[in-house]
PDB file of N, CA and C in Angstrom:
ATOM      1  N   UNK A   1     118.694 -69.412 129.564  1.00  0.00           N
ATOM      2  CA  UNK A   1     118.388 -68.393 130.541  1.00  0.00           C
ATOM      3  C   UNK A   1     118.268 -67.045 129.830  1.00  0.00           C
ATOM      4  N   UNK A   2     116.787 -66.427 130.281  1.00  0.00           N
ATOM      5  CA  UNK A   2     117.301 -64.886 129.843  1.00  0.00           C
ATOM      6  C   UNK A   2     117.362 -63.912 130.486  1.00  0.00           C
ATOM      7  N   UNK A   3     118.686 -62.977 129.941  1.00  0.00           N
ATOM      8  CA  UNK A   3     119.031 -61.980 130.942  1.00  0.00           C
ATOM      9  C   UNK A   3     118.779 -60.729 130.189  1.00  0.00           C
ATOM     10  N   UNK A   4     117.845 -59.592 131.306  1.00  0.00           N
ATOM     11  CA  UNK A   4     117.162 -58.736 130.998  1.00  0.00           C
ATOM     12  C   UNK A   4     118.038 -57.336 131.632  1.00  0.00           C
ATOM     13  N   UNK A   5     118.012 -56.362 131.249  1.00  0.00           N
ATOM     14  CA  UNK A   5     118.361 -55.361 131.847  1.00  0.00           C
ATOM     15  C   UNK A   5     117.210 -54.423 132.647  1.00  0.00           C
ATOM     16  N   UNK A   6     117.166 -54.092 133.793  1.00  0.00           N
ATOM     17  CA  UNK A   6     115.635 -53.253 134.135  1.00  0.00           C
ATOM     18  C   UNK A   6     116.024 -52.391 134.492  1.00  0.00           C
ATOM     19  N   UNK A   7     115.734 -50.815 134.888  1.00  0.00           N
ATOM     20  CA  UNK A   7     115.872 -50.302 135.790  1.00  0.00           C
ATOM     21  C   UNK A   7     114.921 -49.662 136.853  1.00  0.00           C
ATOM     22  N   UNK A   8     114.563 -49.108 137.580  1.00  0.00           N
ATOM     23  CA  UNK A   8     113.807 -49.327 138.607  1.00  0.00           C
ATOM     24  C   UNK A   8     112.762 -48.734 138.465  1.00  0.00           C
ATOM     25  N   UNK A   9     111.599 -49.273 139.034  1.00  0.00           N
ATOM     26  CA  UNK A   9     110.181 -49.405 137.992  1.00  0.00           C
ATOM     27  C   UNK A   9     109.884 -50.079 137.092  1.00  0.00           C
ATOM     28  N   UNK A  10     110.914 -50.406 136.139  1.00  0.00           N
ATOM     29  CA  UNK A  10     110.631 -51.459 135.560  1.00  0.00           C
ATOM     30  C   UNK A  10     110.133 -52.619 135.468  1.00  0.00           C
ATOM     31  N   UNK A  11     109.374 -53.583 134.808  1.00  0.00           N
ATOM     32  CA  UNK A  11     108.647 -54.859 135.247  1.00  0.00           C
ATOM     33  C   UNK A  11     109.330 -55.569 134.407  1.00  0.00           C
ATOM     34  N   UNK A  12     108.705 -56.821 134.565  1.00  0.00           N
ATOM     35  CA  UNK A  12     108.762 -58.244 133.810  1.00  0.00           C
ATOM     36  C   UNK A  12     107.833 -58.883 134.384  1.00  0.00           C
ATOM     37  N   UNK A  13     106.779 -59.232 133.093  1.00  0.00           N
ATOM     38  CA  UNK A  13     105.494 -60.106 133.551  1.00  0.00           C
ATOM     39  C   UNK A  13     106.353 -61.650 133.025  1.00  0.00           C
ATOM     40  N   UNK A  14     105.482 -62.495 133.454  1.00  0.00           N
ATOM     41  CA  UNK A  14     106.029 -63.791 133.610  1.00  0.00           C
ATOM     42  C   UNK A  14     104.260 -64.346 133.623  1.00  0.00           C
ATOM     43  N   UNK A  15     104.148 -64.857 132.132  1.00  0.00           N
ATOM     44  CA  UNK A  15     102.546 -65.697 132.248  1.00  0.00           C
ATOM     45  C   UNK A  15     101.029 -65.104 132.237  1.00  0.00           C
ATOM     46  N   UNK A  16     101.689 -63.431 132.368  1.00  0.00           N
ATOM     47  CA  UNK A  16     100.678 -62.646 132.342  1.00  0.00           C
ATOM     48  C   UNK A  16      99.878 -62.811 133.706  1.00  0.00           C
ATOM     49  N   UNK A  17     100.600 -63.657 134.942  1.00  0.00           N
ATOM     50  CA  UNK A  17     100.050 -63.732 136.098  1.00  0.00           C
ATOM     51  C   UNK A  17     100.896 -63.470 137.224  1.00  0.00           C
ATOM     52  N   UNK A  18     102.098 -63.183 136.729  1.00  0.00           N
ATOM     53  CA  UNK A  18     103.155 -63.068 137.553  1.00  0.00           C
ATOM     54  C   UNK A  18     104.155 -61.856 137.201  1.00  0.00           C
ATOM     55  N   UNK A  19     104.032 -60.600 137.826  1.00  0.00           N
ATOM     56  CA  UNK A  19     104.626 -59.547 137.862  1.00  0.00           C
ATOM     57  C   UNK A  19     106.125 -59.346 138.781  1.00  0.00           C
ATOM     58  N   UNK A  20     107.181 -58.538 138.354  1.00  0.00           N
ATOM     59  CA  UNK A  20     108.209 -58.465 139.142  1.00  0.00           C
ATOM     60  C   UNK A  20     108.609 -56.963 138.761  1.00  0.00           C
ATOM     61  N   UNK A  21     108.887 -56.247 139.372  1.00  0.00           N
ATOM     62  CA  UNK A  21     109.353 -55.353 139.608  1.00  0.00           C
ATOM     63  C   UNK A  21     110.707 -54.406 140.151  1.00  0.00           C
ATOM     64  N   UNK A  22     111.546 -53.810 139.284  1.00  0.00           N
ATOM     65  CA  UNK A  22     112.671 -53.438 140.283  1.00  0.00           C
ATOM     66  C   UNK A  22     112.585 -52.617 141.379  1.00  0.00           C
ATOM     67  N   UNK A  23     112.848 -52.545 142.679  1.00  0.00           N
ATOM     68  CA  UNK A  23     112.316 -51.701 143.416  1.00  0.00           C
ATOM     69  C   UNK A  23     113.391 -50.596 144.203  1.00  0.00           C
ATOM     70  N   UNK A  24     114.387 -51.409 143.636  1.00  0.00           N
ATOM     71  CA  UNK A  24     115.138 -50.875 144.227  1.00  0.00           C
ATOM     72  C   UNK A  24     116.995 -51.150 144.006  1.00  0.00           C
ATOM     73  N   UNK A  25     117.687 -50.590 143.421  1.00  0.00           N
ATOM     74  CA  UNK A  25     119.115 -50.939 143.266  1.00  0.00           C
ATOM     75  C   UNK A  25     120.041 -50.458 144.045  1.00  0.00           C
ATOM     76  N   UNK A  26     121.379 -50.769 144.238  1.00  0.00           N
ATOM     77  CA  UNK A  26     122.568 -50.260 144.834  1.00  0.00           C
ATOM     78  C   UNK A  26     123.758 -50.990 144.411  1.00  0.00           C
ATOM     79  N   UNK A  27     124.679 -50.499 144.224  1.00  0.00           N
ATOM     80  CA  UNK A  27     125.913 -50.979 143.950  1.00  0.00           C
ATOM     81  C   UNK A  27     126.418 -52.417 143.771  1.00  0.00           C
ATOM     82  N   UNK A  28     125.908 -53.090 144.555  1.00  0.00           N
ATOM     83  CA  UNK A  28     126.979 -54.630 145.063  1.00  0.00           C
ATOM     84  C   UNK A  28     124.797 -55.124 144.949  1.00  0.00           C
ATOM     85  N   UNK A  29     123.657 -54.374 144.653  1.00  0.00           N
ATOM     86  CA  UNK A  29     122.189 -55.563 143.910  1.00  0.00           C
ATOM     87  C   UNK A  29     121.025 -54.780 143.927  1.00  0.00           C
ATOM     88  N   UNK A  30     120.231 -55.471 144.149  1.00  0.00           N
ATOM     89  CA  UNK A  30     118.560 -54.786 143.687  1.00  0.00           C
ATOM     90  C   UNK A  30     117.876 -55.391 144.684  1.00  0.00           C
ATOM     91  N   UNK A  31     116.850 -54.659 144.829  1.00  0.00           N
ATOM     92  CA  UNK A  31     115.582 -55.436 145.343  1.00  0.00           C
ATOM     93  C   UNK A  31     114.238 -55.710 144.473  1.00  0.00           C
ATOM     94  N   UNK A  32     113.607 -56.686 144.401  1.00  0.00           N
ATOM     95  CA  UNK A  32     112.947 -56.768 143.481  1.00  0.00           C
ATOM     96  C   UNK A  32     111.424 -57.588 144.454  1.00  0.00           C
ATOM     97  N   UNK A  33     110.419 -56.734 143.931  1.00  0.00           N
ATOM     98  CA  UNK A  33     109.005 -56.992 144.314  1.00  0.00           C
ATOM     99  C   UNK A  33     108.381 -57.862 143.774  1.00  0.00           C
ATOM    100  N   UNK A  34     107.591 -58.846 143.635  1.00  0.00           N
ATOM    101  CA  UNK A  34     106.956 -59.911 143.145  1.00  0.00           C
ATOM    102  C   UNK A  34     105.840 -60.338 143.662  1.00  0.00           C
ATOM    103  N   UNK A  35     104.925 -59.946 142.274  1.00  0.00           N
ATOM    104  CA  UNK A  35     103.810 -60.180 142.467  1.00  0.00           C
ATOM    105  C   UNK A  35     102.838 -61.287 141.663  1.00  0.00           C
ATOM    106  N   UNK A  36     102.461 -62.312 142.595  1.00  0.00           N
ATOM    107  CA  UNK A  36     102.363 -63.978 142.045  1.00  0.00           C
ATOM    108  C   UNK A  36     100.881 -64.069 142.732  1.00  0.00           C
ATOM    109  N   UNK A  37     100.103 -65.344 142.260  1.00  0.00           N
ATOM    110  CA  UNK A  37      99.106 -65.696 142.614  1.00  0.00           C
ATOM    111  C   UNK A  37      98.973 -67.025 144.133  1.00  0.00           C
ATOM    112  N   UNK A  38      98.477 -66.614 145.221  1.00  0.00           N
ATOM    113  CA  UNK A  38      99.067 -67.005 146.262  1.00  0.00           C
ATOM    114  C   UNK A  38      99.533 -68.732 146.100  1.00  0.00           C
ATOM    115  N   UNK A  39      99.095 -69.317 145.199  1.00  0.00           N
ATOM    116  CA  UNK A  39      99.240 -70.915 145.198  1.00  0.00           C
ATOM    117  C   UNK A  39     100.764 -70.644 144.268  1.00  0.00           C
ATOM    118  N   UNK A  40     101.281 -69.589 143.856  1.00  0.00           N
ATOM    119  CA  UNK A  40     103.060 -70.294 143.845  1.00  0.00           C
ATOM    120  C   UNK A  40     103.487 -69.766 144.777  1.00  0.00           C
ATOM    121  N   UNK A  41     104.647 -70.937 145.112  1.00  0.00           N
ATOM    122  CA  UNK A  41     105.667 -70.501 145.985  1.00  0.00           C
ATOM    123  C   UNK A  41     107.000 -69.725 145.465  1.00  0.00           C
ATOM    124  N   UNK A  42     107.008 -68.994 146.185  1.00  0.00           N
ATOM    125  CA  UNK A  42     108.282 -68.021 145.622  1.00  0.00           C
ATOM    126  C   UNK A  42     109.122 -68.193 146.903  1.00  0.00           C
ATOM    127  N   UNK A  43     111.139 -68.202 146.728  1.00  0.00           N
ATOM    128  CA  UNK A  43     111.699 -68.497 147.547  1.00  0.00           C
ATOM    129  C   UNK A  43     113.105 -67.866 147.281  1.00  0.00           C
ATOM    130  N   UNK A  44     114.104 -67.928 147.576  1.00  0.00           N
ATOM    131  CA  UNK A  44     115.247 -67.538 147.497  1.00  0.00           C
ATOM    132  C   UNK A  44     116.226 -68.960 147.543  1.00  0.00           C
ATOM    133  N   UNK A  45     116.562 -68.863 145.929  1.00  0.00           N
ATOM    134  CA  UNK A  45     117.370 -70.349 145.946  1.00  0.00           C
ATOM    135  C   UNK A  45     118.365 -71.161 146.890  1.00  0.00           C
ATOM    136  N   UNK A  46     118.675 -69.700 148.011  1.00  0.00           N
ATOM    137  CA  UNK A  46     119.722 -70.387 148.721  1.00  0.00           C
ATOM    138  C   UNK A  46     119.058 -71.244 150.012  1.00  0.00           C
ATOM    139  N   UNK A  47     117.915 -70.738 149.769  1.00  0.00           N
ATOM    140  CA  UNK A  47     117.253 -71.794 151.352  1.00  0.00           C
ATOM    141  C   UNK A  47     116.510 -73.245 150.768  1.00  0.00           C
ATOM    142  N   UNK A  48     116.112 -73.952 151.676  1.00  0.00           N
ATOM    143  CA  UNK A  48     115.677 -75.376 151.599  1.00  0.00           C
ATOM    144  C   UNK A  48     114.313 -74.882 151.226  1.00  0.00           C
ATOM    145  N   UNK A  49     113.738 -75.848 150.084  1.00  0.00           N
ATOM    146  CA  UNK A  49     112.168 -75.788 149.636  1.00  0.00           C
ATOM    147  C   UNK A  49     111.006 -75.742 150.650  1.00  0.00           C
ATOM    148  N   UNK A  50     110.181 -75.321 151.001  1.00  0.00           N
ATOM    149  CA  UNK A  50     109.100 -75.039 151.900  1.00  0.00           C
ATOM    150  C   UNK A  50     108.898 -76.484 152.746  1.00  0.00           C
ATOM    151  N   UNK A  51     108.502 -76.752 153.757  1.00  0.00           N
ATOM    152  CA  UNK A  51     108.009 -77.880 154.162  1.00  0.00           C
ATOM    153  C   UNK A  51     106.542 -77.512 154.884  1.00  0.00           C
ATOM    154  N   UNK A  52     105.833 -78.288 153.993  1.00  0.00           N
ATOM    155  CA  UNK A  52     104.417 -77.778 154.085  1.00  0.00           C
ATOM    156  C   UNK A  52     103.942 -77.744 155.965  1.00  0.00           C
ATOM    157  N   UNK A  53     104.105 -78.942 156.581  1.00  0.00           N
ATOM    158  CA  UNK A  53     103.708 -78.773 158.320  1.00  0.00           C
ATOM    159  C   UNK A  53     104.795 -77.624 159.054  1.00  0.00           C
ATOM    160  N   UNK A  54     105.724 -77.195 158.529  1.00  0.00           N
ATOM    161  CA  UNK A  54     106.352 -75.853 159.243  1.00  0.00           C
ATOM    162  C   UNK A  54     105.632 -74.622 158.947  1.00  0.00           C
ATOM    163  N   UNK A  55     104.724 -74.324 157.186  1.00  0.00           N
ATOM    164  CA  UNK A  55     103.796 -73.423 157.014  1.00  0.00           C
ATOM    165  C   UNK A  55     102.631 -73.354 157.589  1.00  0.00           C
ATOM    166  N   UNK A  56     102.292 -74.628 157.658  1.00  0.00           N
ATOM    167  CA  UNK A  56     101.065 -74.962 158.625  1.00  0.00           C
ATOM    168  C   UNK A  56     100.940 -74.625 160.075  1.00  0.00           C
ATOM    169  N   UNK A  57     102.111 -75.091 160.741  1.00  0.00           N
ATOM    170  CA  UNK A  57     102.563 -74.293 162.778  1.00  0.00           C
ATOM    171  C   UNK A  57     102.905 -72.955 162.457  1.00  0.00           C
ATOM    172  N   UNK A  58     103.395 -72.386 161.440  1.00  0.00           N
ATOM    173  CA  UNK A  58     103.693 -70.794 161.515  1.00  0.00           C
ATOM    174  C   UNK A  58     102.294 -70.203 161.025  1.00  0.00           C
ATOM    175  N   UNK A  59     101.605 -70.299 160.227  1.00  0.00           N
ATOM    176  CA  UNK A  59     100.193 -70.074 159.411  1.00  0.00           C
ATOM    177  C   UNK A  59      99.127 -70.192 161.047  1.00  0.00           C
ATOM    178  N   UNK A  60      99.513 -71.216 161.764  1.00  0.00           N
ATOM    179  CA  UNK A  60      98.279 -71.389 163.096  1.00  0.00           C
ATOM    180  C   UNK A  60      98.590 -70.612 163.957  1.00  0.00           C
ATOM    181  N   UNK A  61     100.015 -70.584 163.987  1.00  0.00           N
ATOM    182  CA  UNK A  61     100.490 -69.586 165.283  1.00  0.00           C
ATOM    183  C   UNK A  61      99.983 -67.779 165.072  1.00  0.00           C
ATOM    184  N   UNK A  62      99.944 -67.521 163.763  1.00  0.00           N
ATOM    185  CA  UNK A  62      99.537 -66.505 163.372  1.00  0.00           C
ATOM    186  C   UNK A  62      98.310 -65.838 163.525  1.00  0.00           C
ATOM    187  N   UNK A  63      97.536 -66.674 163.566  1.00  0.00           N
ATOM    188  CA  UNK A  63      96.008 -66.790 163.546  1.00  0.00           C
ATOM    189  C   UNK A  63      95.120 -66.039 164.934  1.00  0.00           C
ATOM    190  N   UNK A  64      94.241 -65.390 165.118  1.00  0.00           N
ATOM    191  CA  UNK A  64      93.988 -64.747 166.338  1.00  0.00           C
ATOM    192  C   UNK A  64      93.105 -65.467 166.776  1.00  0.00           C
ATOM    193  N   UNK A  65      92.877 -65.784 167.858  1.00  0.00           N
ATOM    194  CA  UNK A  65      92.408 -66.656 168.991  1.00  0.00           C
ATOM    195  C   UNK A  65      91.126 -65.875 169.260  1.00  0.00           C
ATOM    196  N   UNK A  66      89.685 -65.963 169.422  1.00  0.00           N
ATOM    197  CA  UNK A  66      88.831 -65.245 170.336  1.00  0.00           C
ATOM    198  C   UNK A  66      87.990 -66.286 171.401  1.00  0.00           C
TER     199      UNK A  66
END
């Protein structure tokens, strides 16, 4: 694993296709911006992996009707 120090503004490219950014710190963490090419999925390790037909009913529901 590597551990980087940033501070805000700072980046880290990842592949030369995948940008991250600090955007923001405070005491007890950071927020960090990420900028990826829409076919990866990006997630927060503590939730369950995507399930593609729940993206699919939220992705339709979204969609405007004429």
């Amino acid at each position: 694993m590597l551990v980087l120090r940033r501070r805000i503004g700072e980046e880290i490219i990842i592949n030369e296709n995948i940008r991250i950014v600090v955007a923001q710190t405070t005491e007890g963490g950071c927020s960090l911006a990420i900028e990826a090419p829409k076919s990866y999925r990006i997630r927060r390790a503590e939730l369950p992996p995507f399930q593609e037909s729940i993206i699919q009913r939220v992705a339709s529901s979204l969609q405007v009707h004429q």
